[in-house]
Protein backbone atom coordinates (compact mmCIF):
# COMPACT_ATOMS: atom_id res chain seq x y z
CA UNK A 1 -12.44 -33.51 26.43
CA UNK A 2 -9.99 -30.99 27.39
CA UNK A 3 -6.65 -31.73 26.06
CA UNK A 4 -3.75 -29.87 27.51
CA UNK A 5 -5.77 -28.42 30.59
CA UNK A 6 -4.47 -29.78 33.98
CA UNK A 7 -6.76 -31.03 36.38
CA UNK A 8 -7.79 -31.12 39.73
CA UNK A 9 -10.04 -32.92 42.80
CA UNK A 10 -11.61 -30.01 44.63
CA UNK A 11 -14.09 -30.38 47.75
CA UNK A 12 -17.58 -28.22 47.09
CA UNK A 13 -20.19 -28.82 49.67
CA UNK A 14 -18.82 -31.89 51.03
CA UNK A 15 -18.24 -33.55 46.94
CA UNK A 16 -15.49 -34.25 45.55
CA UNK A 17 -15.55 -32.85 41.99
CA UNK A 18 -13.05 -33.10 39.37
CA UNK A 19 -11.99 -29.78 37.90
CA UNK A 20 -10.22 -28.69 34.62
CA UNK A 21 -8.14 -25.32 35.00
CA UNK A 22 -8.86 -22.62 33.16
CA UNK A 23 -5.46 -20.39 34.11
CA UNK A 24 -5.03 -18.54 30.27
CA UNK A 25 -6.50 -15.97 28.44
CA UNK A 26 -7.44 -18.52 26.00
CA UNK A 27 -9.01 -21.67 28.03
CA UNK A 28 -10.84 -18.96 29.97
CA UNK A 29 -12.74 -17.38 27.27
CA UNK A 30 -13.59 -20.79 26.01
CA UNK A 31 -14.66 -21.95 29.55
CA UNK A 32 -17.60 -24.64 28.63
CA UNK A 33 -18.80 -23.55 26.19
CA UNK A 34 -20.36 -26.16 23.44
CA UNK A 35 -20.44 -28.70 26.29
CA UNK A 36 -23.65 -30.37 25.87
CA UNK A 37 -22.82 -32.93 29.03
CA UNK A 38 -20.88 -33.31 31.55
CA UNK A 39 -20.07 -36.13 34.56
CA UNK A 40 -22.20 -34.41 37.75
CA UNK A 41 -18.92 -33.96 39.83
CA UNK A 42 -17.22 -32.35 36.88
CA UNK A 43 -16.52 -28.75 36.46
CA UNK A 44 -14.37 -26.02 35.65
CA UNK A 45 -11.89 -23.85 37.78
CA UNK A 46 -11.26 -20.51 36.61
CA UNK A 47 -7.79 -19.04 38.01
CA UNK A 48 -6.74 -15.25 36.82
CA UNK A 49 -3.86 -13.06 37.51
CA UNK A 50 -5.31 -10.58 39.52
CA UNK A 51 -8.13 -9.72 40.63
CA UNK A 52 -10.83 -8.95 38.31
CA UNK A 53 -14.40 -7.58 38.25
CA UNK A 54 -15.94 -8.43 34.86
CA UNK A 55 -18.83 -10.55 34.10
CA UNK A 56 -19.43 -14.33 32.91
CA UNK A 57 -21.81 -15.27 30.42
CA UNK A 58 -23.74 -18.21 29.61
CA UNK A 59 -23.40 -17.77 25.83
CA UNK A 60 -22.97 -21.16 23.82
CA UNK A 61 -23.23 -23.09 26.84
CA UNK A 62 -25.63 -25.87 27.00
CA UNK A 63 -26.20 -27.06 30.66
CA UNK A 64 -27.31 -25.30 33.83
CA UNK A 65 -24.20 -24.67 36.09
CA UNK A 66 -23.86 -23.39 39.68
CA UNK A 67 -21.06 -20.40 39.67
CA UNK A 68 -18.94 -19.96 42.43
CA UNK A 69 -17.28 -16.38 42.65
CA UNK A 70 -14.33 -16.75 45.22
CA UNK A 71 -11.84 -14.08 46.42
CA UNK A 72 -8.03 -14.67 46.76
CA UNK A 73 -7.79 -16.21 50.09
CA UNK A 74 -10.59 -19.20 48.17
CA UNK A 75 -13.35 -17.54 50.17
CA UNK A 76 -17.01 -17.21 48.97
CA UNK A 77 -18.39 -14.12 47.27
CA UNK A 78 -20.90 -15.55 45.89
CA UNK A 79 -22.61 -18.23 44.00
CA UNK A 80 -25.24 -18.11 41.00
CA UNK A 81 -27.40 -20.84 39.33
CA UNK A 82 -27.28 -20.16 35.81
CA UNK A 83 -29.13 -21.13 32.79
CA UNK A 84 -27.81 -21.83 28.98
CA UNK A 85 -27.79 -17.90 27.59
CA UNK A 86 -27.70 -15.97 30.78
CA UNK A 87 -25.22 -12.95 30.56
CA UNK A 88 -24.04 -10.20 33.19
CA UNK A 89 -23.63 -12.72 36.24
CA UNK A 90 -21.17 -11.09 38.50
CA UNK A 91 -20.87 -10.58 42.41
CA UNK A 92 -20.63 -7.10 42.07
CA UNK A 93 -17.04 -7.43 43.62
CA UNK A 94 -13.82 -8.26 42.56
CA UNK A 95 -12.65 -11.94 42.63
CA UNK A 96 -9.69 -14.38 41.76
CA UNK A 97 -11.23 -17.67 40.93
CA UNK A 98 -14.48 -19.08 39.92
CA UNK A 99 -15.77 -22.58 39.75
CA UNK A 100 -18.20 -23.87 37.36
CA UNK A 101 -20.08 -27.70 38.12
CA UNK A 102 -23.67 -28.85 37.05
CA UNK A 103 -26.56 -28.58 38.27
CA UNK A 104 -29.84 -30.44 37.89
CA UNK A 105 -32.76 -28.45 35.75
């Protein structure tokens, strides 16, 4: 599904989910979008240079996903359930990483 993208198995909430990285420009912006399913302990990990404080956006993405804002020591900021066309979810602070897995509707 995502050729070239390394992968890893990340603990959330006591699950084991397997996570593709997202650590360029490029697989970032793409994030996952146009997925129209995905395995419920799949997701997406989201690793930038620096710290950053701009927004994600549900655009062209087709499944409900919890998103998990974390800061550069892998701590919490915070955590959104989103819906397919949501824009401006941020945690109002600046963060490192951000995980993407499914949620049920």
């Amino acid at each position: 599904m995502f050729k070239g993208y390394k992968k890893i198995n990340q603990v959330i909430r006591g699950k084991t989910y397997s996570l593709w990285i997202a650590d360029s420009e490029k697989k970032r912006r793409l994030g996952l979008k146009r997925i129209k399913k995905l395995n419920p302990r799949e997701g997406m990990l989201f690793i930038f240079d620096n710290d950053v404080d701009s927004s994600f956006t549900m655009k062209d993405v087709y499944i409900n996903l919890e998103i998990i804002f974390l800061d550069r020591r892998m701590n919490v900021i915070d955590s959104y359930i989103c819906s397919p066309g949501q824009t401006g979810i941020t945690p109002g602070k600046p963060f490192k990483y951000v995980v993407e897995i499914p949620v049920k509707k």
